[in-house]
C-alpha atoms as a PDB file:
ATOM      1  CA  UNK A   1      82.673 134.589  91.307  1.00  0.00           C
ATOM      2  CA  UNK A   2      80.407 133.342  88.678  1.00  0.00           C
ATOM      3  CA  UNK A   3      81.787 130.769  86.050  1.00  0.00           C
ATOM      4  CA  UNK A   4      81.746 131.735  82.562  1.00  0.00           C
ATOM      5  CA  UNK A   5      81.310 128.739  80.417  1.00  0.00           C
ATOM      6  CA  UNK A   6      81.338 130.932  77.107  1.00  0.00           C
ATOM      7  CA  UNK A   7      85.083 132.194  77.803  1.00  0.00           C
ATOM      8  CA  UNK A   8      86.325 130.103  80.179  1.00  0.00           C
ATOM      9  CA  UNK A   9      88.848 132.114  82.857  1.00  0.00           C
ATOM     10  CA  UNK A  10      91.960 130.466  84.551  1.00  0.00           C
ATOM     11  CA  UNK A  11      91.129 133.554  87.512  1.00  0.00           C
ATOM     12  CA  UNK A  12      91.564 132.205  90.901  1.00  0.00           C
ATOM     13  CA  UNK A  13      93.449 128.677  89.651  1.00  0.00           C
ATOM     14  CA  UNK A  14      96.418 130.582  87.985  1.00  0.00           C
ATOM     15  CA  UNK A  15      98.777 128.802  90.560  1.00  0.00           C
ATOM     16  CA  UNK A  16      97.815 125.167  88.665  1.00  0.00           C
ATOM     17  CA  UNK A  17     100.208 123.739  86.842  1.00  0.00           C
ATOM     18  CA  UNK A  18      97.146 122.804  84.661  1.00  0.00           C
ATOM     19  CA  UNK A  19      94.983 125.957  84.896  1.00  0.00           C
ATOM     20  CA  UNK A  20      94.021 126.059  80.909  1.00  0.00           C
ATOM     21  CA  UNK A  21      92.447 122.454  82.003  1.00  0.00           C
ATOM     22  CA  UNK A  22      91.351 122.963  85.414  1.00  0.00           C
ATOM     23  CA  UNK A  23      89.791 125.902  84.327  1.00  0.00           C
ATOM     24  CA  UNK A  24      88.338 124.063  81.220  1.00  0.00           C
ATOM     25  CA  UNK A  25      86.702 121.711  83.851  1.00  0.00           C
ATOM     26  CA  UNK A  26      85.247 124.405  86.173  1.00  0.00           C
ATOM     27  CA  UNK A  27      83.620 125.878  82.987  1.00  0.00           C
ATOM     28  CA  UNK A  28      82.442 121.835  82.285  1.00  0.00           C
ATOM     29  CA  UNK A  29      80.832 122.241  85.106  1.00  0.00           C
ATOM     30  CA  UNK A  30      79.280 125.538  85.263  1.00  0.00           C
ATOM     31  CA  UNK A  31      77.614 124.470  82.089  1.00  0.00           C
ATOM     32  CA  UNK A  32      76.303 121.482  83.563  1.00  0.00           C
ATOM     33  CA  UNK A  33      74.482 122.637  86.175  1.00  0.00           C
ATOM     34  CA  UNK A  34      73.109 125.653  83.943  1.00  0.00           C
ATOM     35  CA  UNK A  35      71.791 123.487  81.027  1.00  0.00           C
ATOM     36  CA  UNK A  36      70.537 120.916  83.679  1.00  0.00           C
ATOM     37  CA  UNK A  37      69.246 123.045  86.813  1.00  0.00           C
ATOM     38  CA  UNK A  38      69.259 127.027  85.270  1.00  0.00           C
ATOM     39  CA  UNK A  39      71.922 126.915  88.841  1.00  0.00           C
ATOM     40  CA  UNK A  40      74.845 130.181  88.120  1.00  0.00           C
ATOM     41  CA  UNK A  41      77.734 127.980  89.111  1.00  0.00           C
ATOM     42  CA  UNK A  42      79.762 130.190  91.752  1.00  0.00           C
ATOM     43  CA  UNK A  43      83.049 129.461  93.007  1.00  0.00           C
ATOM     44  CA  UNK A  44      84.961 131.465  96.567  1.00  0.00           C
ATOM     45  CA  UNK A  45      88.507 131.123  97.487  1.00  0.00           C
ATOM     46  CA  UNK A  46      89.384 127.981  99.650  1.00  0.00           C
ATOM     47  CA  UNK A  47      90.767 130.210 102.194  1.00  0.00           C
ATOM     48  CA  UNK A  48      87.176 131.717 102.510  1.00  0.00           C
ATOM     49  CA  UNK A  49      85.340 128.818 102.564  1.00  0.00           C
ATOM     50  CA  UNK A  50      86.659 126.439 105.172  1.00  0.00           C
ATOM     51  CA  UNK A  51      83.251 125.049 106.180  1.00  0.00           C
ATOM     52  CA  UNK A  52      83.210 123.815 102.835  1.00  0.00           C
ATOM     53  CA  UNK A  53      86.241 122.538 102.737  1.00  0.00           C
ATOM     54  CA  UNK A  54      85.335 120.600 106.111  1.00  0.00           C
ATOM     55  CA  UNK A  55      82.573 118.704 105.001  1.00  0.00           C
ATOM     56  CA  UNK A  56      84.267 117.219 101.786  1.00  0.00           C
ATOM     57  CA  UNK A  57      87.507 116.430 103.874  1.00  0.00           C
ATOM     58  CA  UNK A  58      85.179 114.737 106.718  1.00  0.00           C
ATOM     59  CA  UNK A  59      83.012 112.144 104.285  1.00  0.00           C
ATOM     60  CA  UNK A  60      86.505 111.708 102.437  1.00  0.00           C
ATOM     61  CA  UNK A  61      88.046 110.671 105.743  1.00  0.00           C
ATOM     62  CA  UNK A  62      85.398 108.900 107.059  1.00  0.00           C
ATOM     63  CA  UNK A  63      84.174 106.891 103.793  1.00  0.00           C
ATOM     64  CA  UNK A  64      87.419 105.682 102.603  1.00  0.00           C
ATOM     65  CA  UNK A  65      90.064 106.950 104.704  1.00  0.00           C
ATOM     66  CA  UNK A  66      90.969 109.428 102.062  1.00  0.00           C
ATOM     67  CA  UNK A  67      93.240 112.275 103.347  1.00  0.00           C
ATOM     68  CA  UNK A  68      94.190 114.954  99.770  1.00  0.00           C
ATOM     69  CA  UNK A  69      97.758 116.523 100.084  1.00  0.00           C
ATOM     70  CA  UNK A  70      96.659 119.192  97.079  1.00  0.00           C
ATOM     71  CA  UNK A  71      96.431 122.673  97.895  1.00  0.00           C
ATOM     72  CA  UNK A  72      92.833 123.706  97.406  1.00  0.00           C
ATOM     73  CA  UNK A  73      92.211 126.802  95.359  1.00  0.00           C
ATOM     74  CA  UNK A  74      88.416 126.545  95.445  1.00  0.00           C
ATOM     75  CA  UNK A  75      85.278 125.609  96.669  1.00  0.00           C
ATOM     76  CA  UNK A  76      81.500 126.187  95.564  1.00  0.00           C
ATOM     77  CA  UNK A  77      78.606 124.548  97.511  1.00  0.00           C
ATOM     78  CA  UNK A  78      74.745 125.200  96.579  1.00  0.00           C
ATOM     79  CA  UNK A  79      71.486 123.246  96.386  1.00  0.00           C
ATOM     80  CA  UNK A  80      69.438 122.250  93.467  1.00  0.00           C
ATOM     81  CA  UNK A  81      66.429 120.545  93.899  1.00  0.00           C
ATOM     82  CA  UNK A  82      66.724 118.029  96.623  1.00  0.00           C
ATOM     83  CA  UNK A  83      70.203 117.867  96.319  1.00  0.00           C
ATOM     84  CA  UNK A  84      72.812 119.355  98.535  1.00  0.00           C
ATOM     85  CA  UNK A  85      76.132 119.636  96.271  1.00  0.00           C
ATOM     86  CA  UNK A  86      79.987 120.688  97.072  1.00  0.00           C
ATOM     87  CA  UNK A  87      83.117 121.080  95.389  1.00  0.00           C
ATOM     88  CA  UNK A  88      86.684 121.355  95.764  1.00  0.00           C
ATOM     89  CA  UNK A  89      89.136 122.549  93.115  1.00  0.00           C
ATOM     90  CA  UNK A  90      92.896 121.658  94.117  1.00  0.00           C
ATOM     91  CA  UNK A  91      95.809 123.213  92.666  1.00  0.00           C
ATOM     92  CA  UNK A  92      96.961 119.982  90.916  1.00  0.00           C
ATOM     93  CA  UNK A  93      93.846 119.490  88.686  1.00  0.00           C
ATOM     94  CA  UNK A  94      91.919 117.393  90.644  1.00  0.00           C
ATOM     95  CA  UNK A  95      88.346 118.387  91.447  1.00  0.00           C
ATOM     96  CA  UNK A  96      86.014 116.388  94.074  1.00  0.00           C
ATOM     97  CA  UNK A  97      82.473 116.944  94.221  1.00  0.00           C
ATOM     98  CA  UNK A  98      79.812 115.856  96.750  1.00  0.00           C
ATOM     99  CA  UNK A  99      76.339 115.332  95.450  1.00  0.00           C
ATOM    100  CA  UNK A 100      73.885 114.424  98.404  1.00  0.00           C
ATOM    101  CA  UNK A 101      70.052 114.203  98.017  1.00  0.00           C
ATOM    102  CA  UNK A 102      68.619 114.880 100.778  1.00  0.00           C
ATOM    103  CA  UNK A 103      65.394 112.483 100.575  1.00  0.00           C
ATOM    104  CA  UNK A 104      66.918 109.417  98.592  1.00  0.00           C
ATOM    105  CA  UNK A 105      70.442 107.830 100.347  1.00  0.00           C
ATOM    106  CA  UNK A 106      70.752 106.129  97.230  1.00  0.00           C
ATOM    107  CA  UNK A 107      71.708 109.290  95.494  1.00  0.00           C
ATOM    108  CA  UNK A 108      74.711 110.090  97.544  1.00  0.00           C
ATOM    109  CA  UNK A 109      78.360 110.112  96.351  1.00  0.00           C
ATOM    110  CA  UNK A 110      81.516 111.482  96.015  1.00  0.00           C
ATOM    111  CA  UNK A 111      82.778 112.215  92.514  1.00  0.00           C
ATOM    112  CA  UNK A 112      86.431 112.539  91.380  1.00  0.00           C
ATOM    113  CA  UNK A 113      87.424 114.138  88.409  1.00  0.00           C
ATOM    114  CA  UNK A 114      91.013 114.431  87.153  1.00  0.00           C
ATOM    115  CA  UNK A 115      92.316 117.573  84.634  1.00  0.00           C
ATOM    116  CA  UNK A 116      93.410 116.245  81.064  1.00  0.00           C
ATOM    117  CA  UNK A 117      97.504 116.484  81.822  1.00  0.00           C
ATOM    118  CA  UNK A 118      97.597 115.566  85.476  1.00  0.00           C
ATOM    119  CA  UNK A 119      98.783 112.721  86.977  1.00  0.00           C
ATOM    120  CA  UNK A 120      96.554 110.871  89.584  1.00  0.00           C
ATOM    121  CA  UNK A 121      97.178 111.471  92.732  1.00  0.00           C
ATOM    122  CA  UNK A 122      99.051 109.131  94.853  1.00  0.00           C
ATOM    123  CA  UNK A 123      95.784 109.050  97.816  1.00  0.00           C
ATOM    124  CA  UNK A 124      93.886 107.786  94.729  1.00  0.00           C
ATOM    125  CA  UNK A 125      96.096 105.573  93.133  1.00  0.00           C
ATOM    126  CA  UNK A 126      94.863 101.823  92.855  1.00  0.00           C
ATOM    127  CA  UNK A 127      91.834 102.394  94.763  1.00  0.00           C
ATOM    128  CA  UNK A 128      89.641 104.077  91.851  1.00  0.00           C
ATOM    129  CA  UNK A 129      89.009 103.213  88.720  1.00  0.00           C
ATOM    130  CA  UNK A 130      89.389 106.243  86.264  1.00  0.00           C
ATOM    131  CA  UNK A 131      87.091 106.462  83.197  1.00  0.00           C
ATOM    132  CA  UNK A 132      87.504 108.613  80.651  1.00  0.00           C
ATOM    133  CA  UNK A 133      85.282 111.479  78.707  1.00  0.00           C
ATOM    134  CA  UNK A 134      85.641 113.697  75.938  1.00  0.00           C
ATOM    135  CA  UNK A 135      84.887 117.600  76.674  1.00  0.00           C
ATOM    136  CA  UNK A 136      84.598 120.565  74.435  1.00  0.00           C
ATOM    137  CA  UNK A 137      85.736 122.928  77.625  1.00  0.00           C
ATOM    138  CA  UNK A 138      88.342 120.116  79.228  1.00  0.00           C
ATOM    139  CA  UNK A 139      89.447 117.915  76.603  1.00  0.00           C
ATOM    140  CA  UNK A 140      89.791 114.226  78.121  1.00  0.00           C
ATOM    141  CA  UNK A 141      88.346 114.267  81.927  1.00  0.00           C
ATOM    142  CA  UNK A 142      89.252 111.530  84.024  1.00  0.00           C
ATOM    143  CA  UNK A 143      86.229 110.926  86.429  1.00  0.00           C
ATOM    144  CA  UNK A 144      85.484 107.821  89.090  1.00  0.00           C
ATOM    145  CA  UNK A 145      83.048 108.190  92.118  1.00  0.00           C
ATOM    146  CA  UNK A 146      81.910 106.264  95.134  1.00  0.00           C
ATOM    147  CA  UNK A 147      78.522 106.167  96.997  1.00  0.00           C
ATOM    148  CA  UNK A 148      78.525 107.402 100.524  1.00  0.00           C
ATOM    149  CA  UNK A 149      77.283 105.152 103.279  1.00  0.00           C
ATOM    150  CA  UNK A 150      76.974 107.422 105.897  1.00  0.00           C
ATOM    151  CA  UNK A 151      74.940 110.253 106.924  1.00  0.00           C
ATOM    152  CA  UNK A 152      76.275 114.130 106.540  1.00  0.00           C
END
């Protein structure tokens, strides 16, 4: 499914307890990458897209030990420019994206992003530093990242 950024769609995240602000976050995003890349942002169900869901579970594990309770609702994973990119949406608001460049290692990291009303999740808690930012589409977003080390 394509994300609308003009009228932003709680489809496929109804389950959230904050799908108005999930939702508001997916479209954040969709409008991102077409403003800054011309990329249609896509999502597919998590239960269709496990390979996806693999790869940001294995540099989680392996980079910081980092194991996510949350139900995933969605993934999208695509390429722009040199950069190979994946997200998760879980069913508690948070939203973890992968951003790995393919020629430059110092361009690699995971990014964590937290919907305005959620709490943060326990696997998170103390070990990331939140900051915030304002958005027209998700109110306040919660976001923190880390650089990956190793090679996926």
């Amino acid at each position: 499914m394509i994300v609308d950024f003009e009228n932003v769609s709680v489809a496929g995240l109804e389950s959230s307890p904050v799908a108005g602000a999930l939702a508001g976050l997916r479209a954040n995003e969709a409008r991102y990458f077409m403003n800054k890349y011309k990329h249609e942002f896509t999502v597919a169900a998590a239960s269709e897209s496990q390979d996806t869901l693999d790869y940001v579970n294995r540099i989680l594990k392996e980079e910081r030990d980092i194991e996510l309770a949350a139900k995933p609702l969605e993934t999208s994973r695509f390429q722009v420019e040199d950069i190979r990119i994946a997200y998760v949406f879980y069913e508690n608001g948070l939203v973890v994206n992968v951003m790995y460049a393919i020629g430059d290692p110092k361009k690699r990291a995971v990014g964590f992003k937290l919907s305005d009303g959620m709490e943060v999740p326990k696997e998170l808690e103390g070990k990331f530093k939140f900051a915030r930012q304002k958005s027209k589409l998700a109110g306040t977003i919660r976001g923190s990242f880390f650089v990956i080390k190793g090679e996926y």
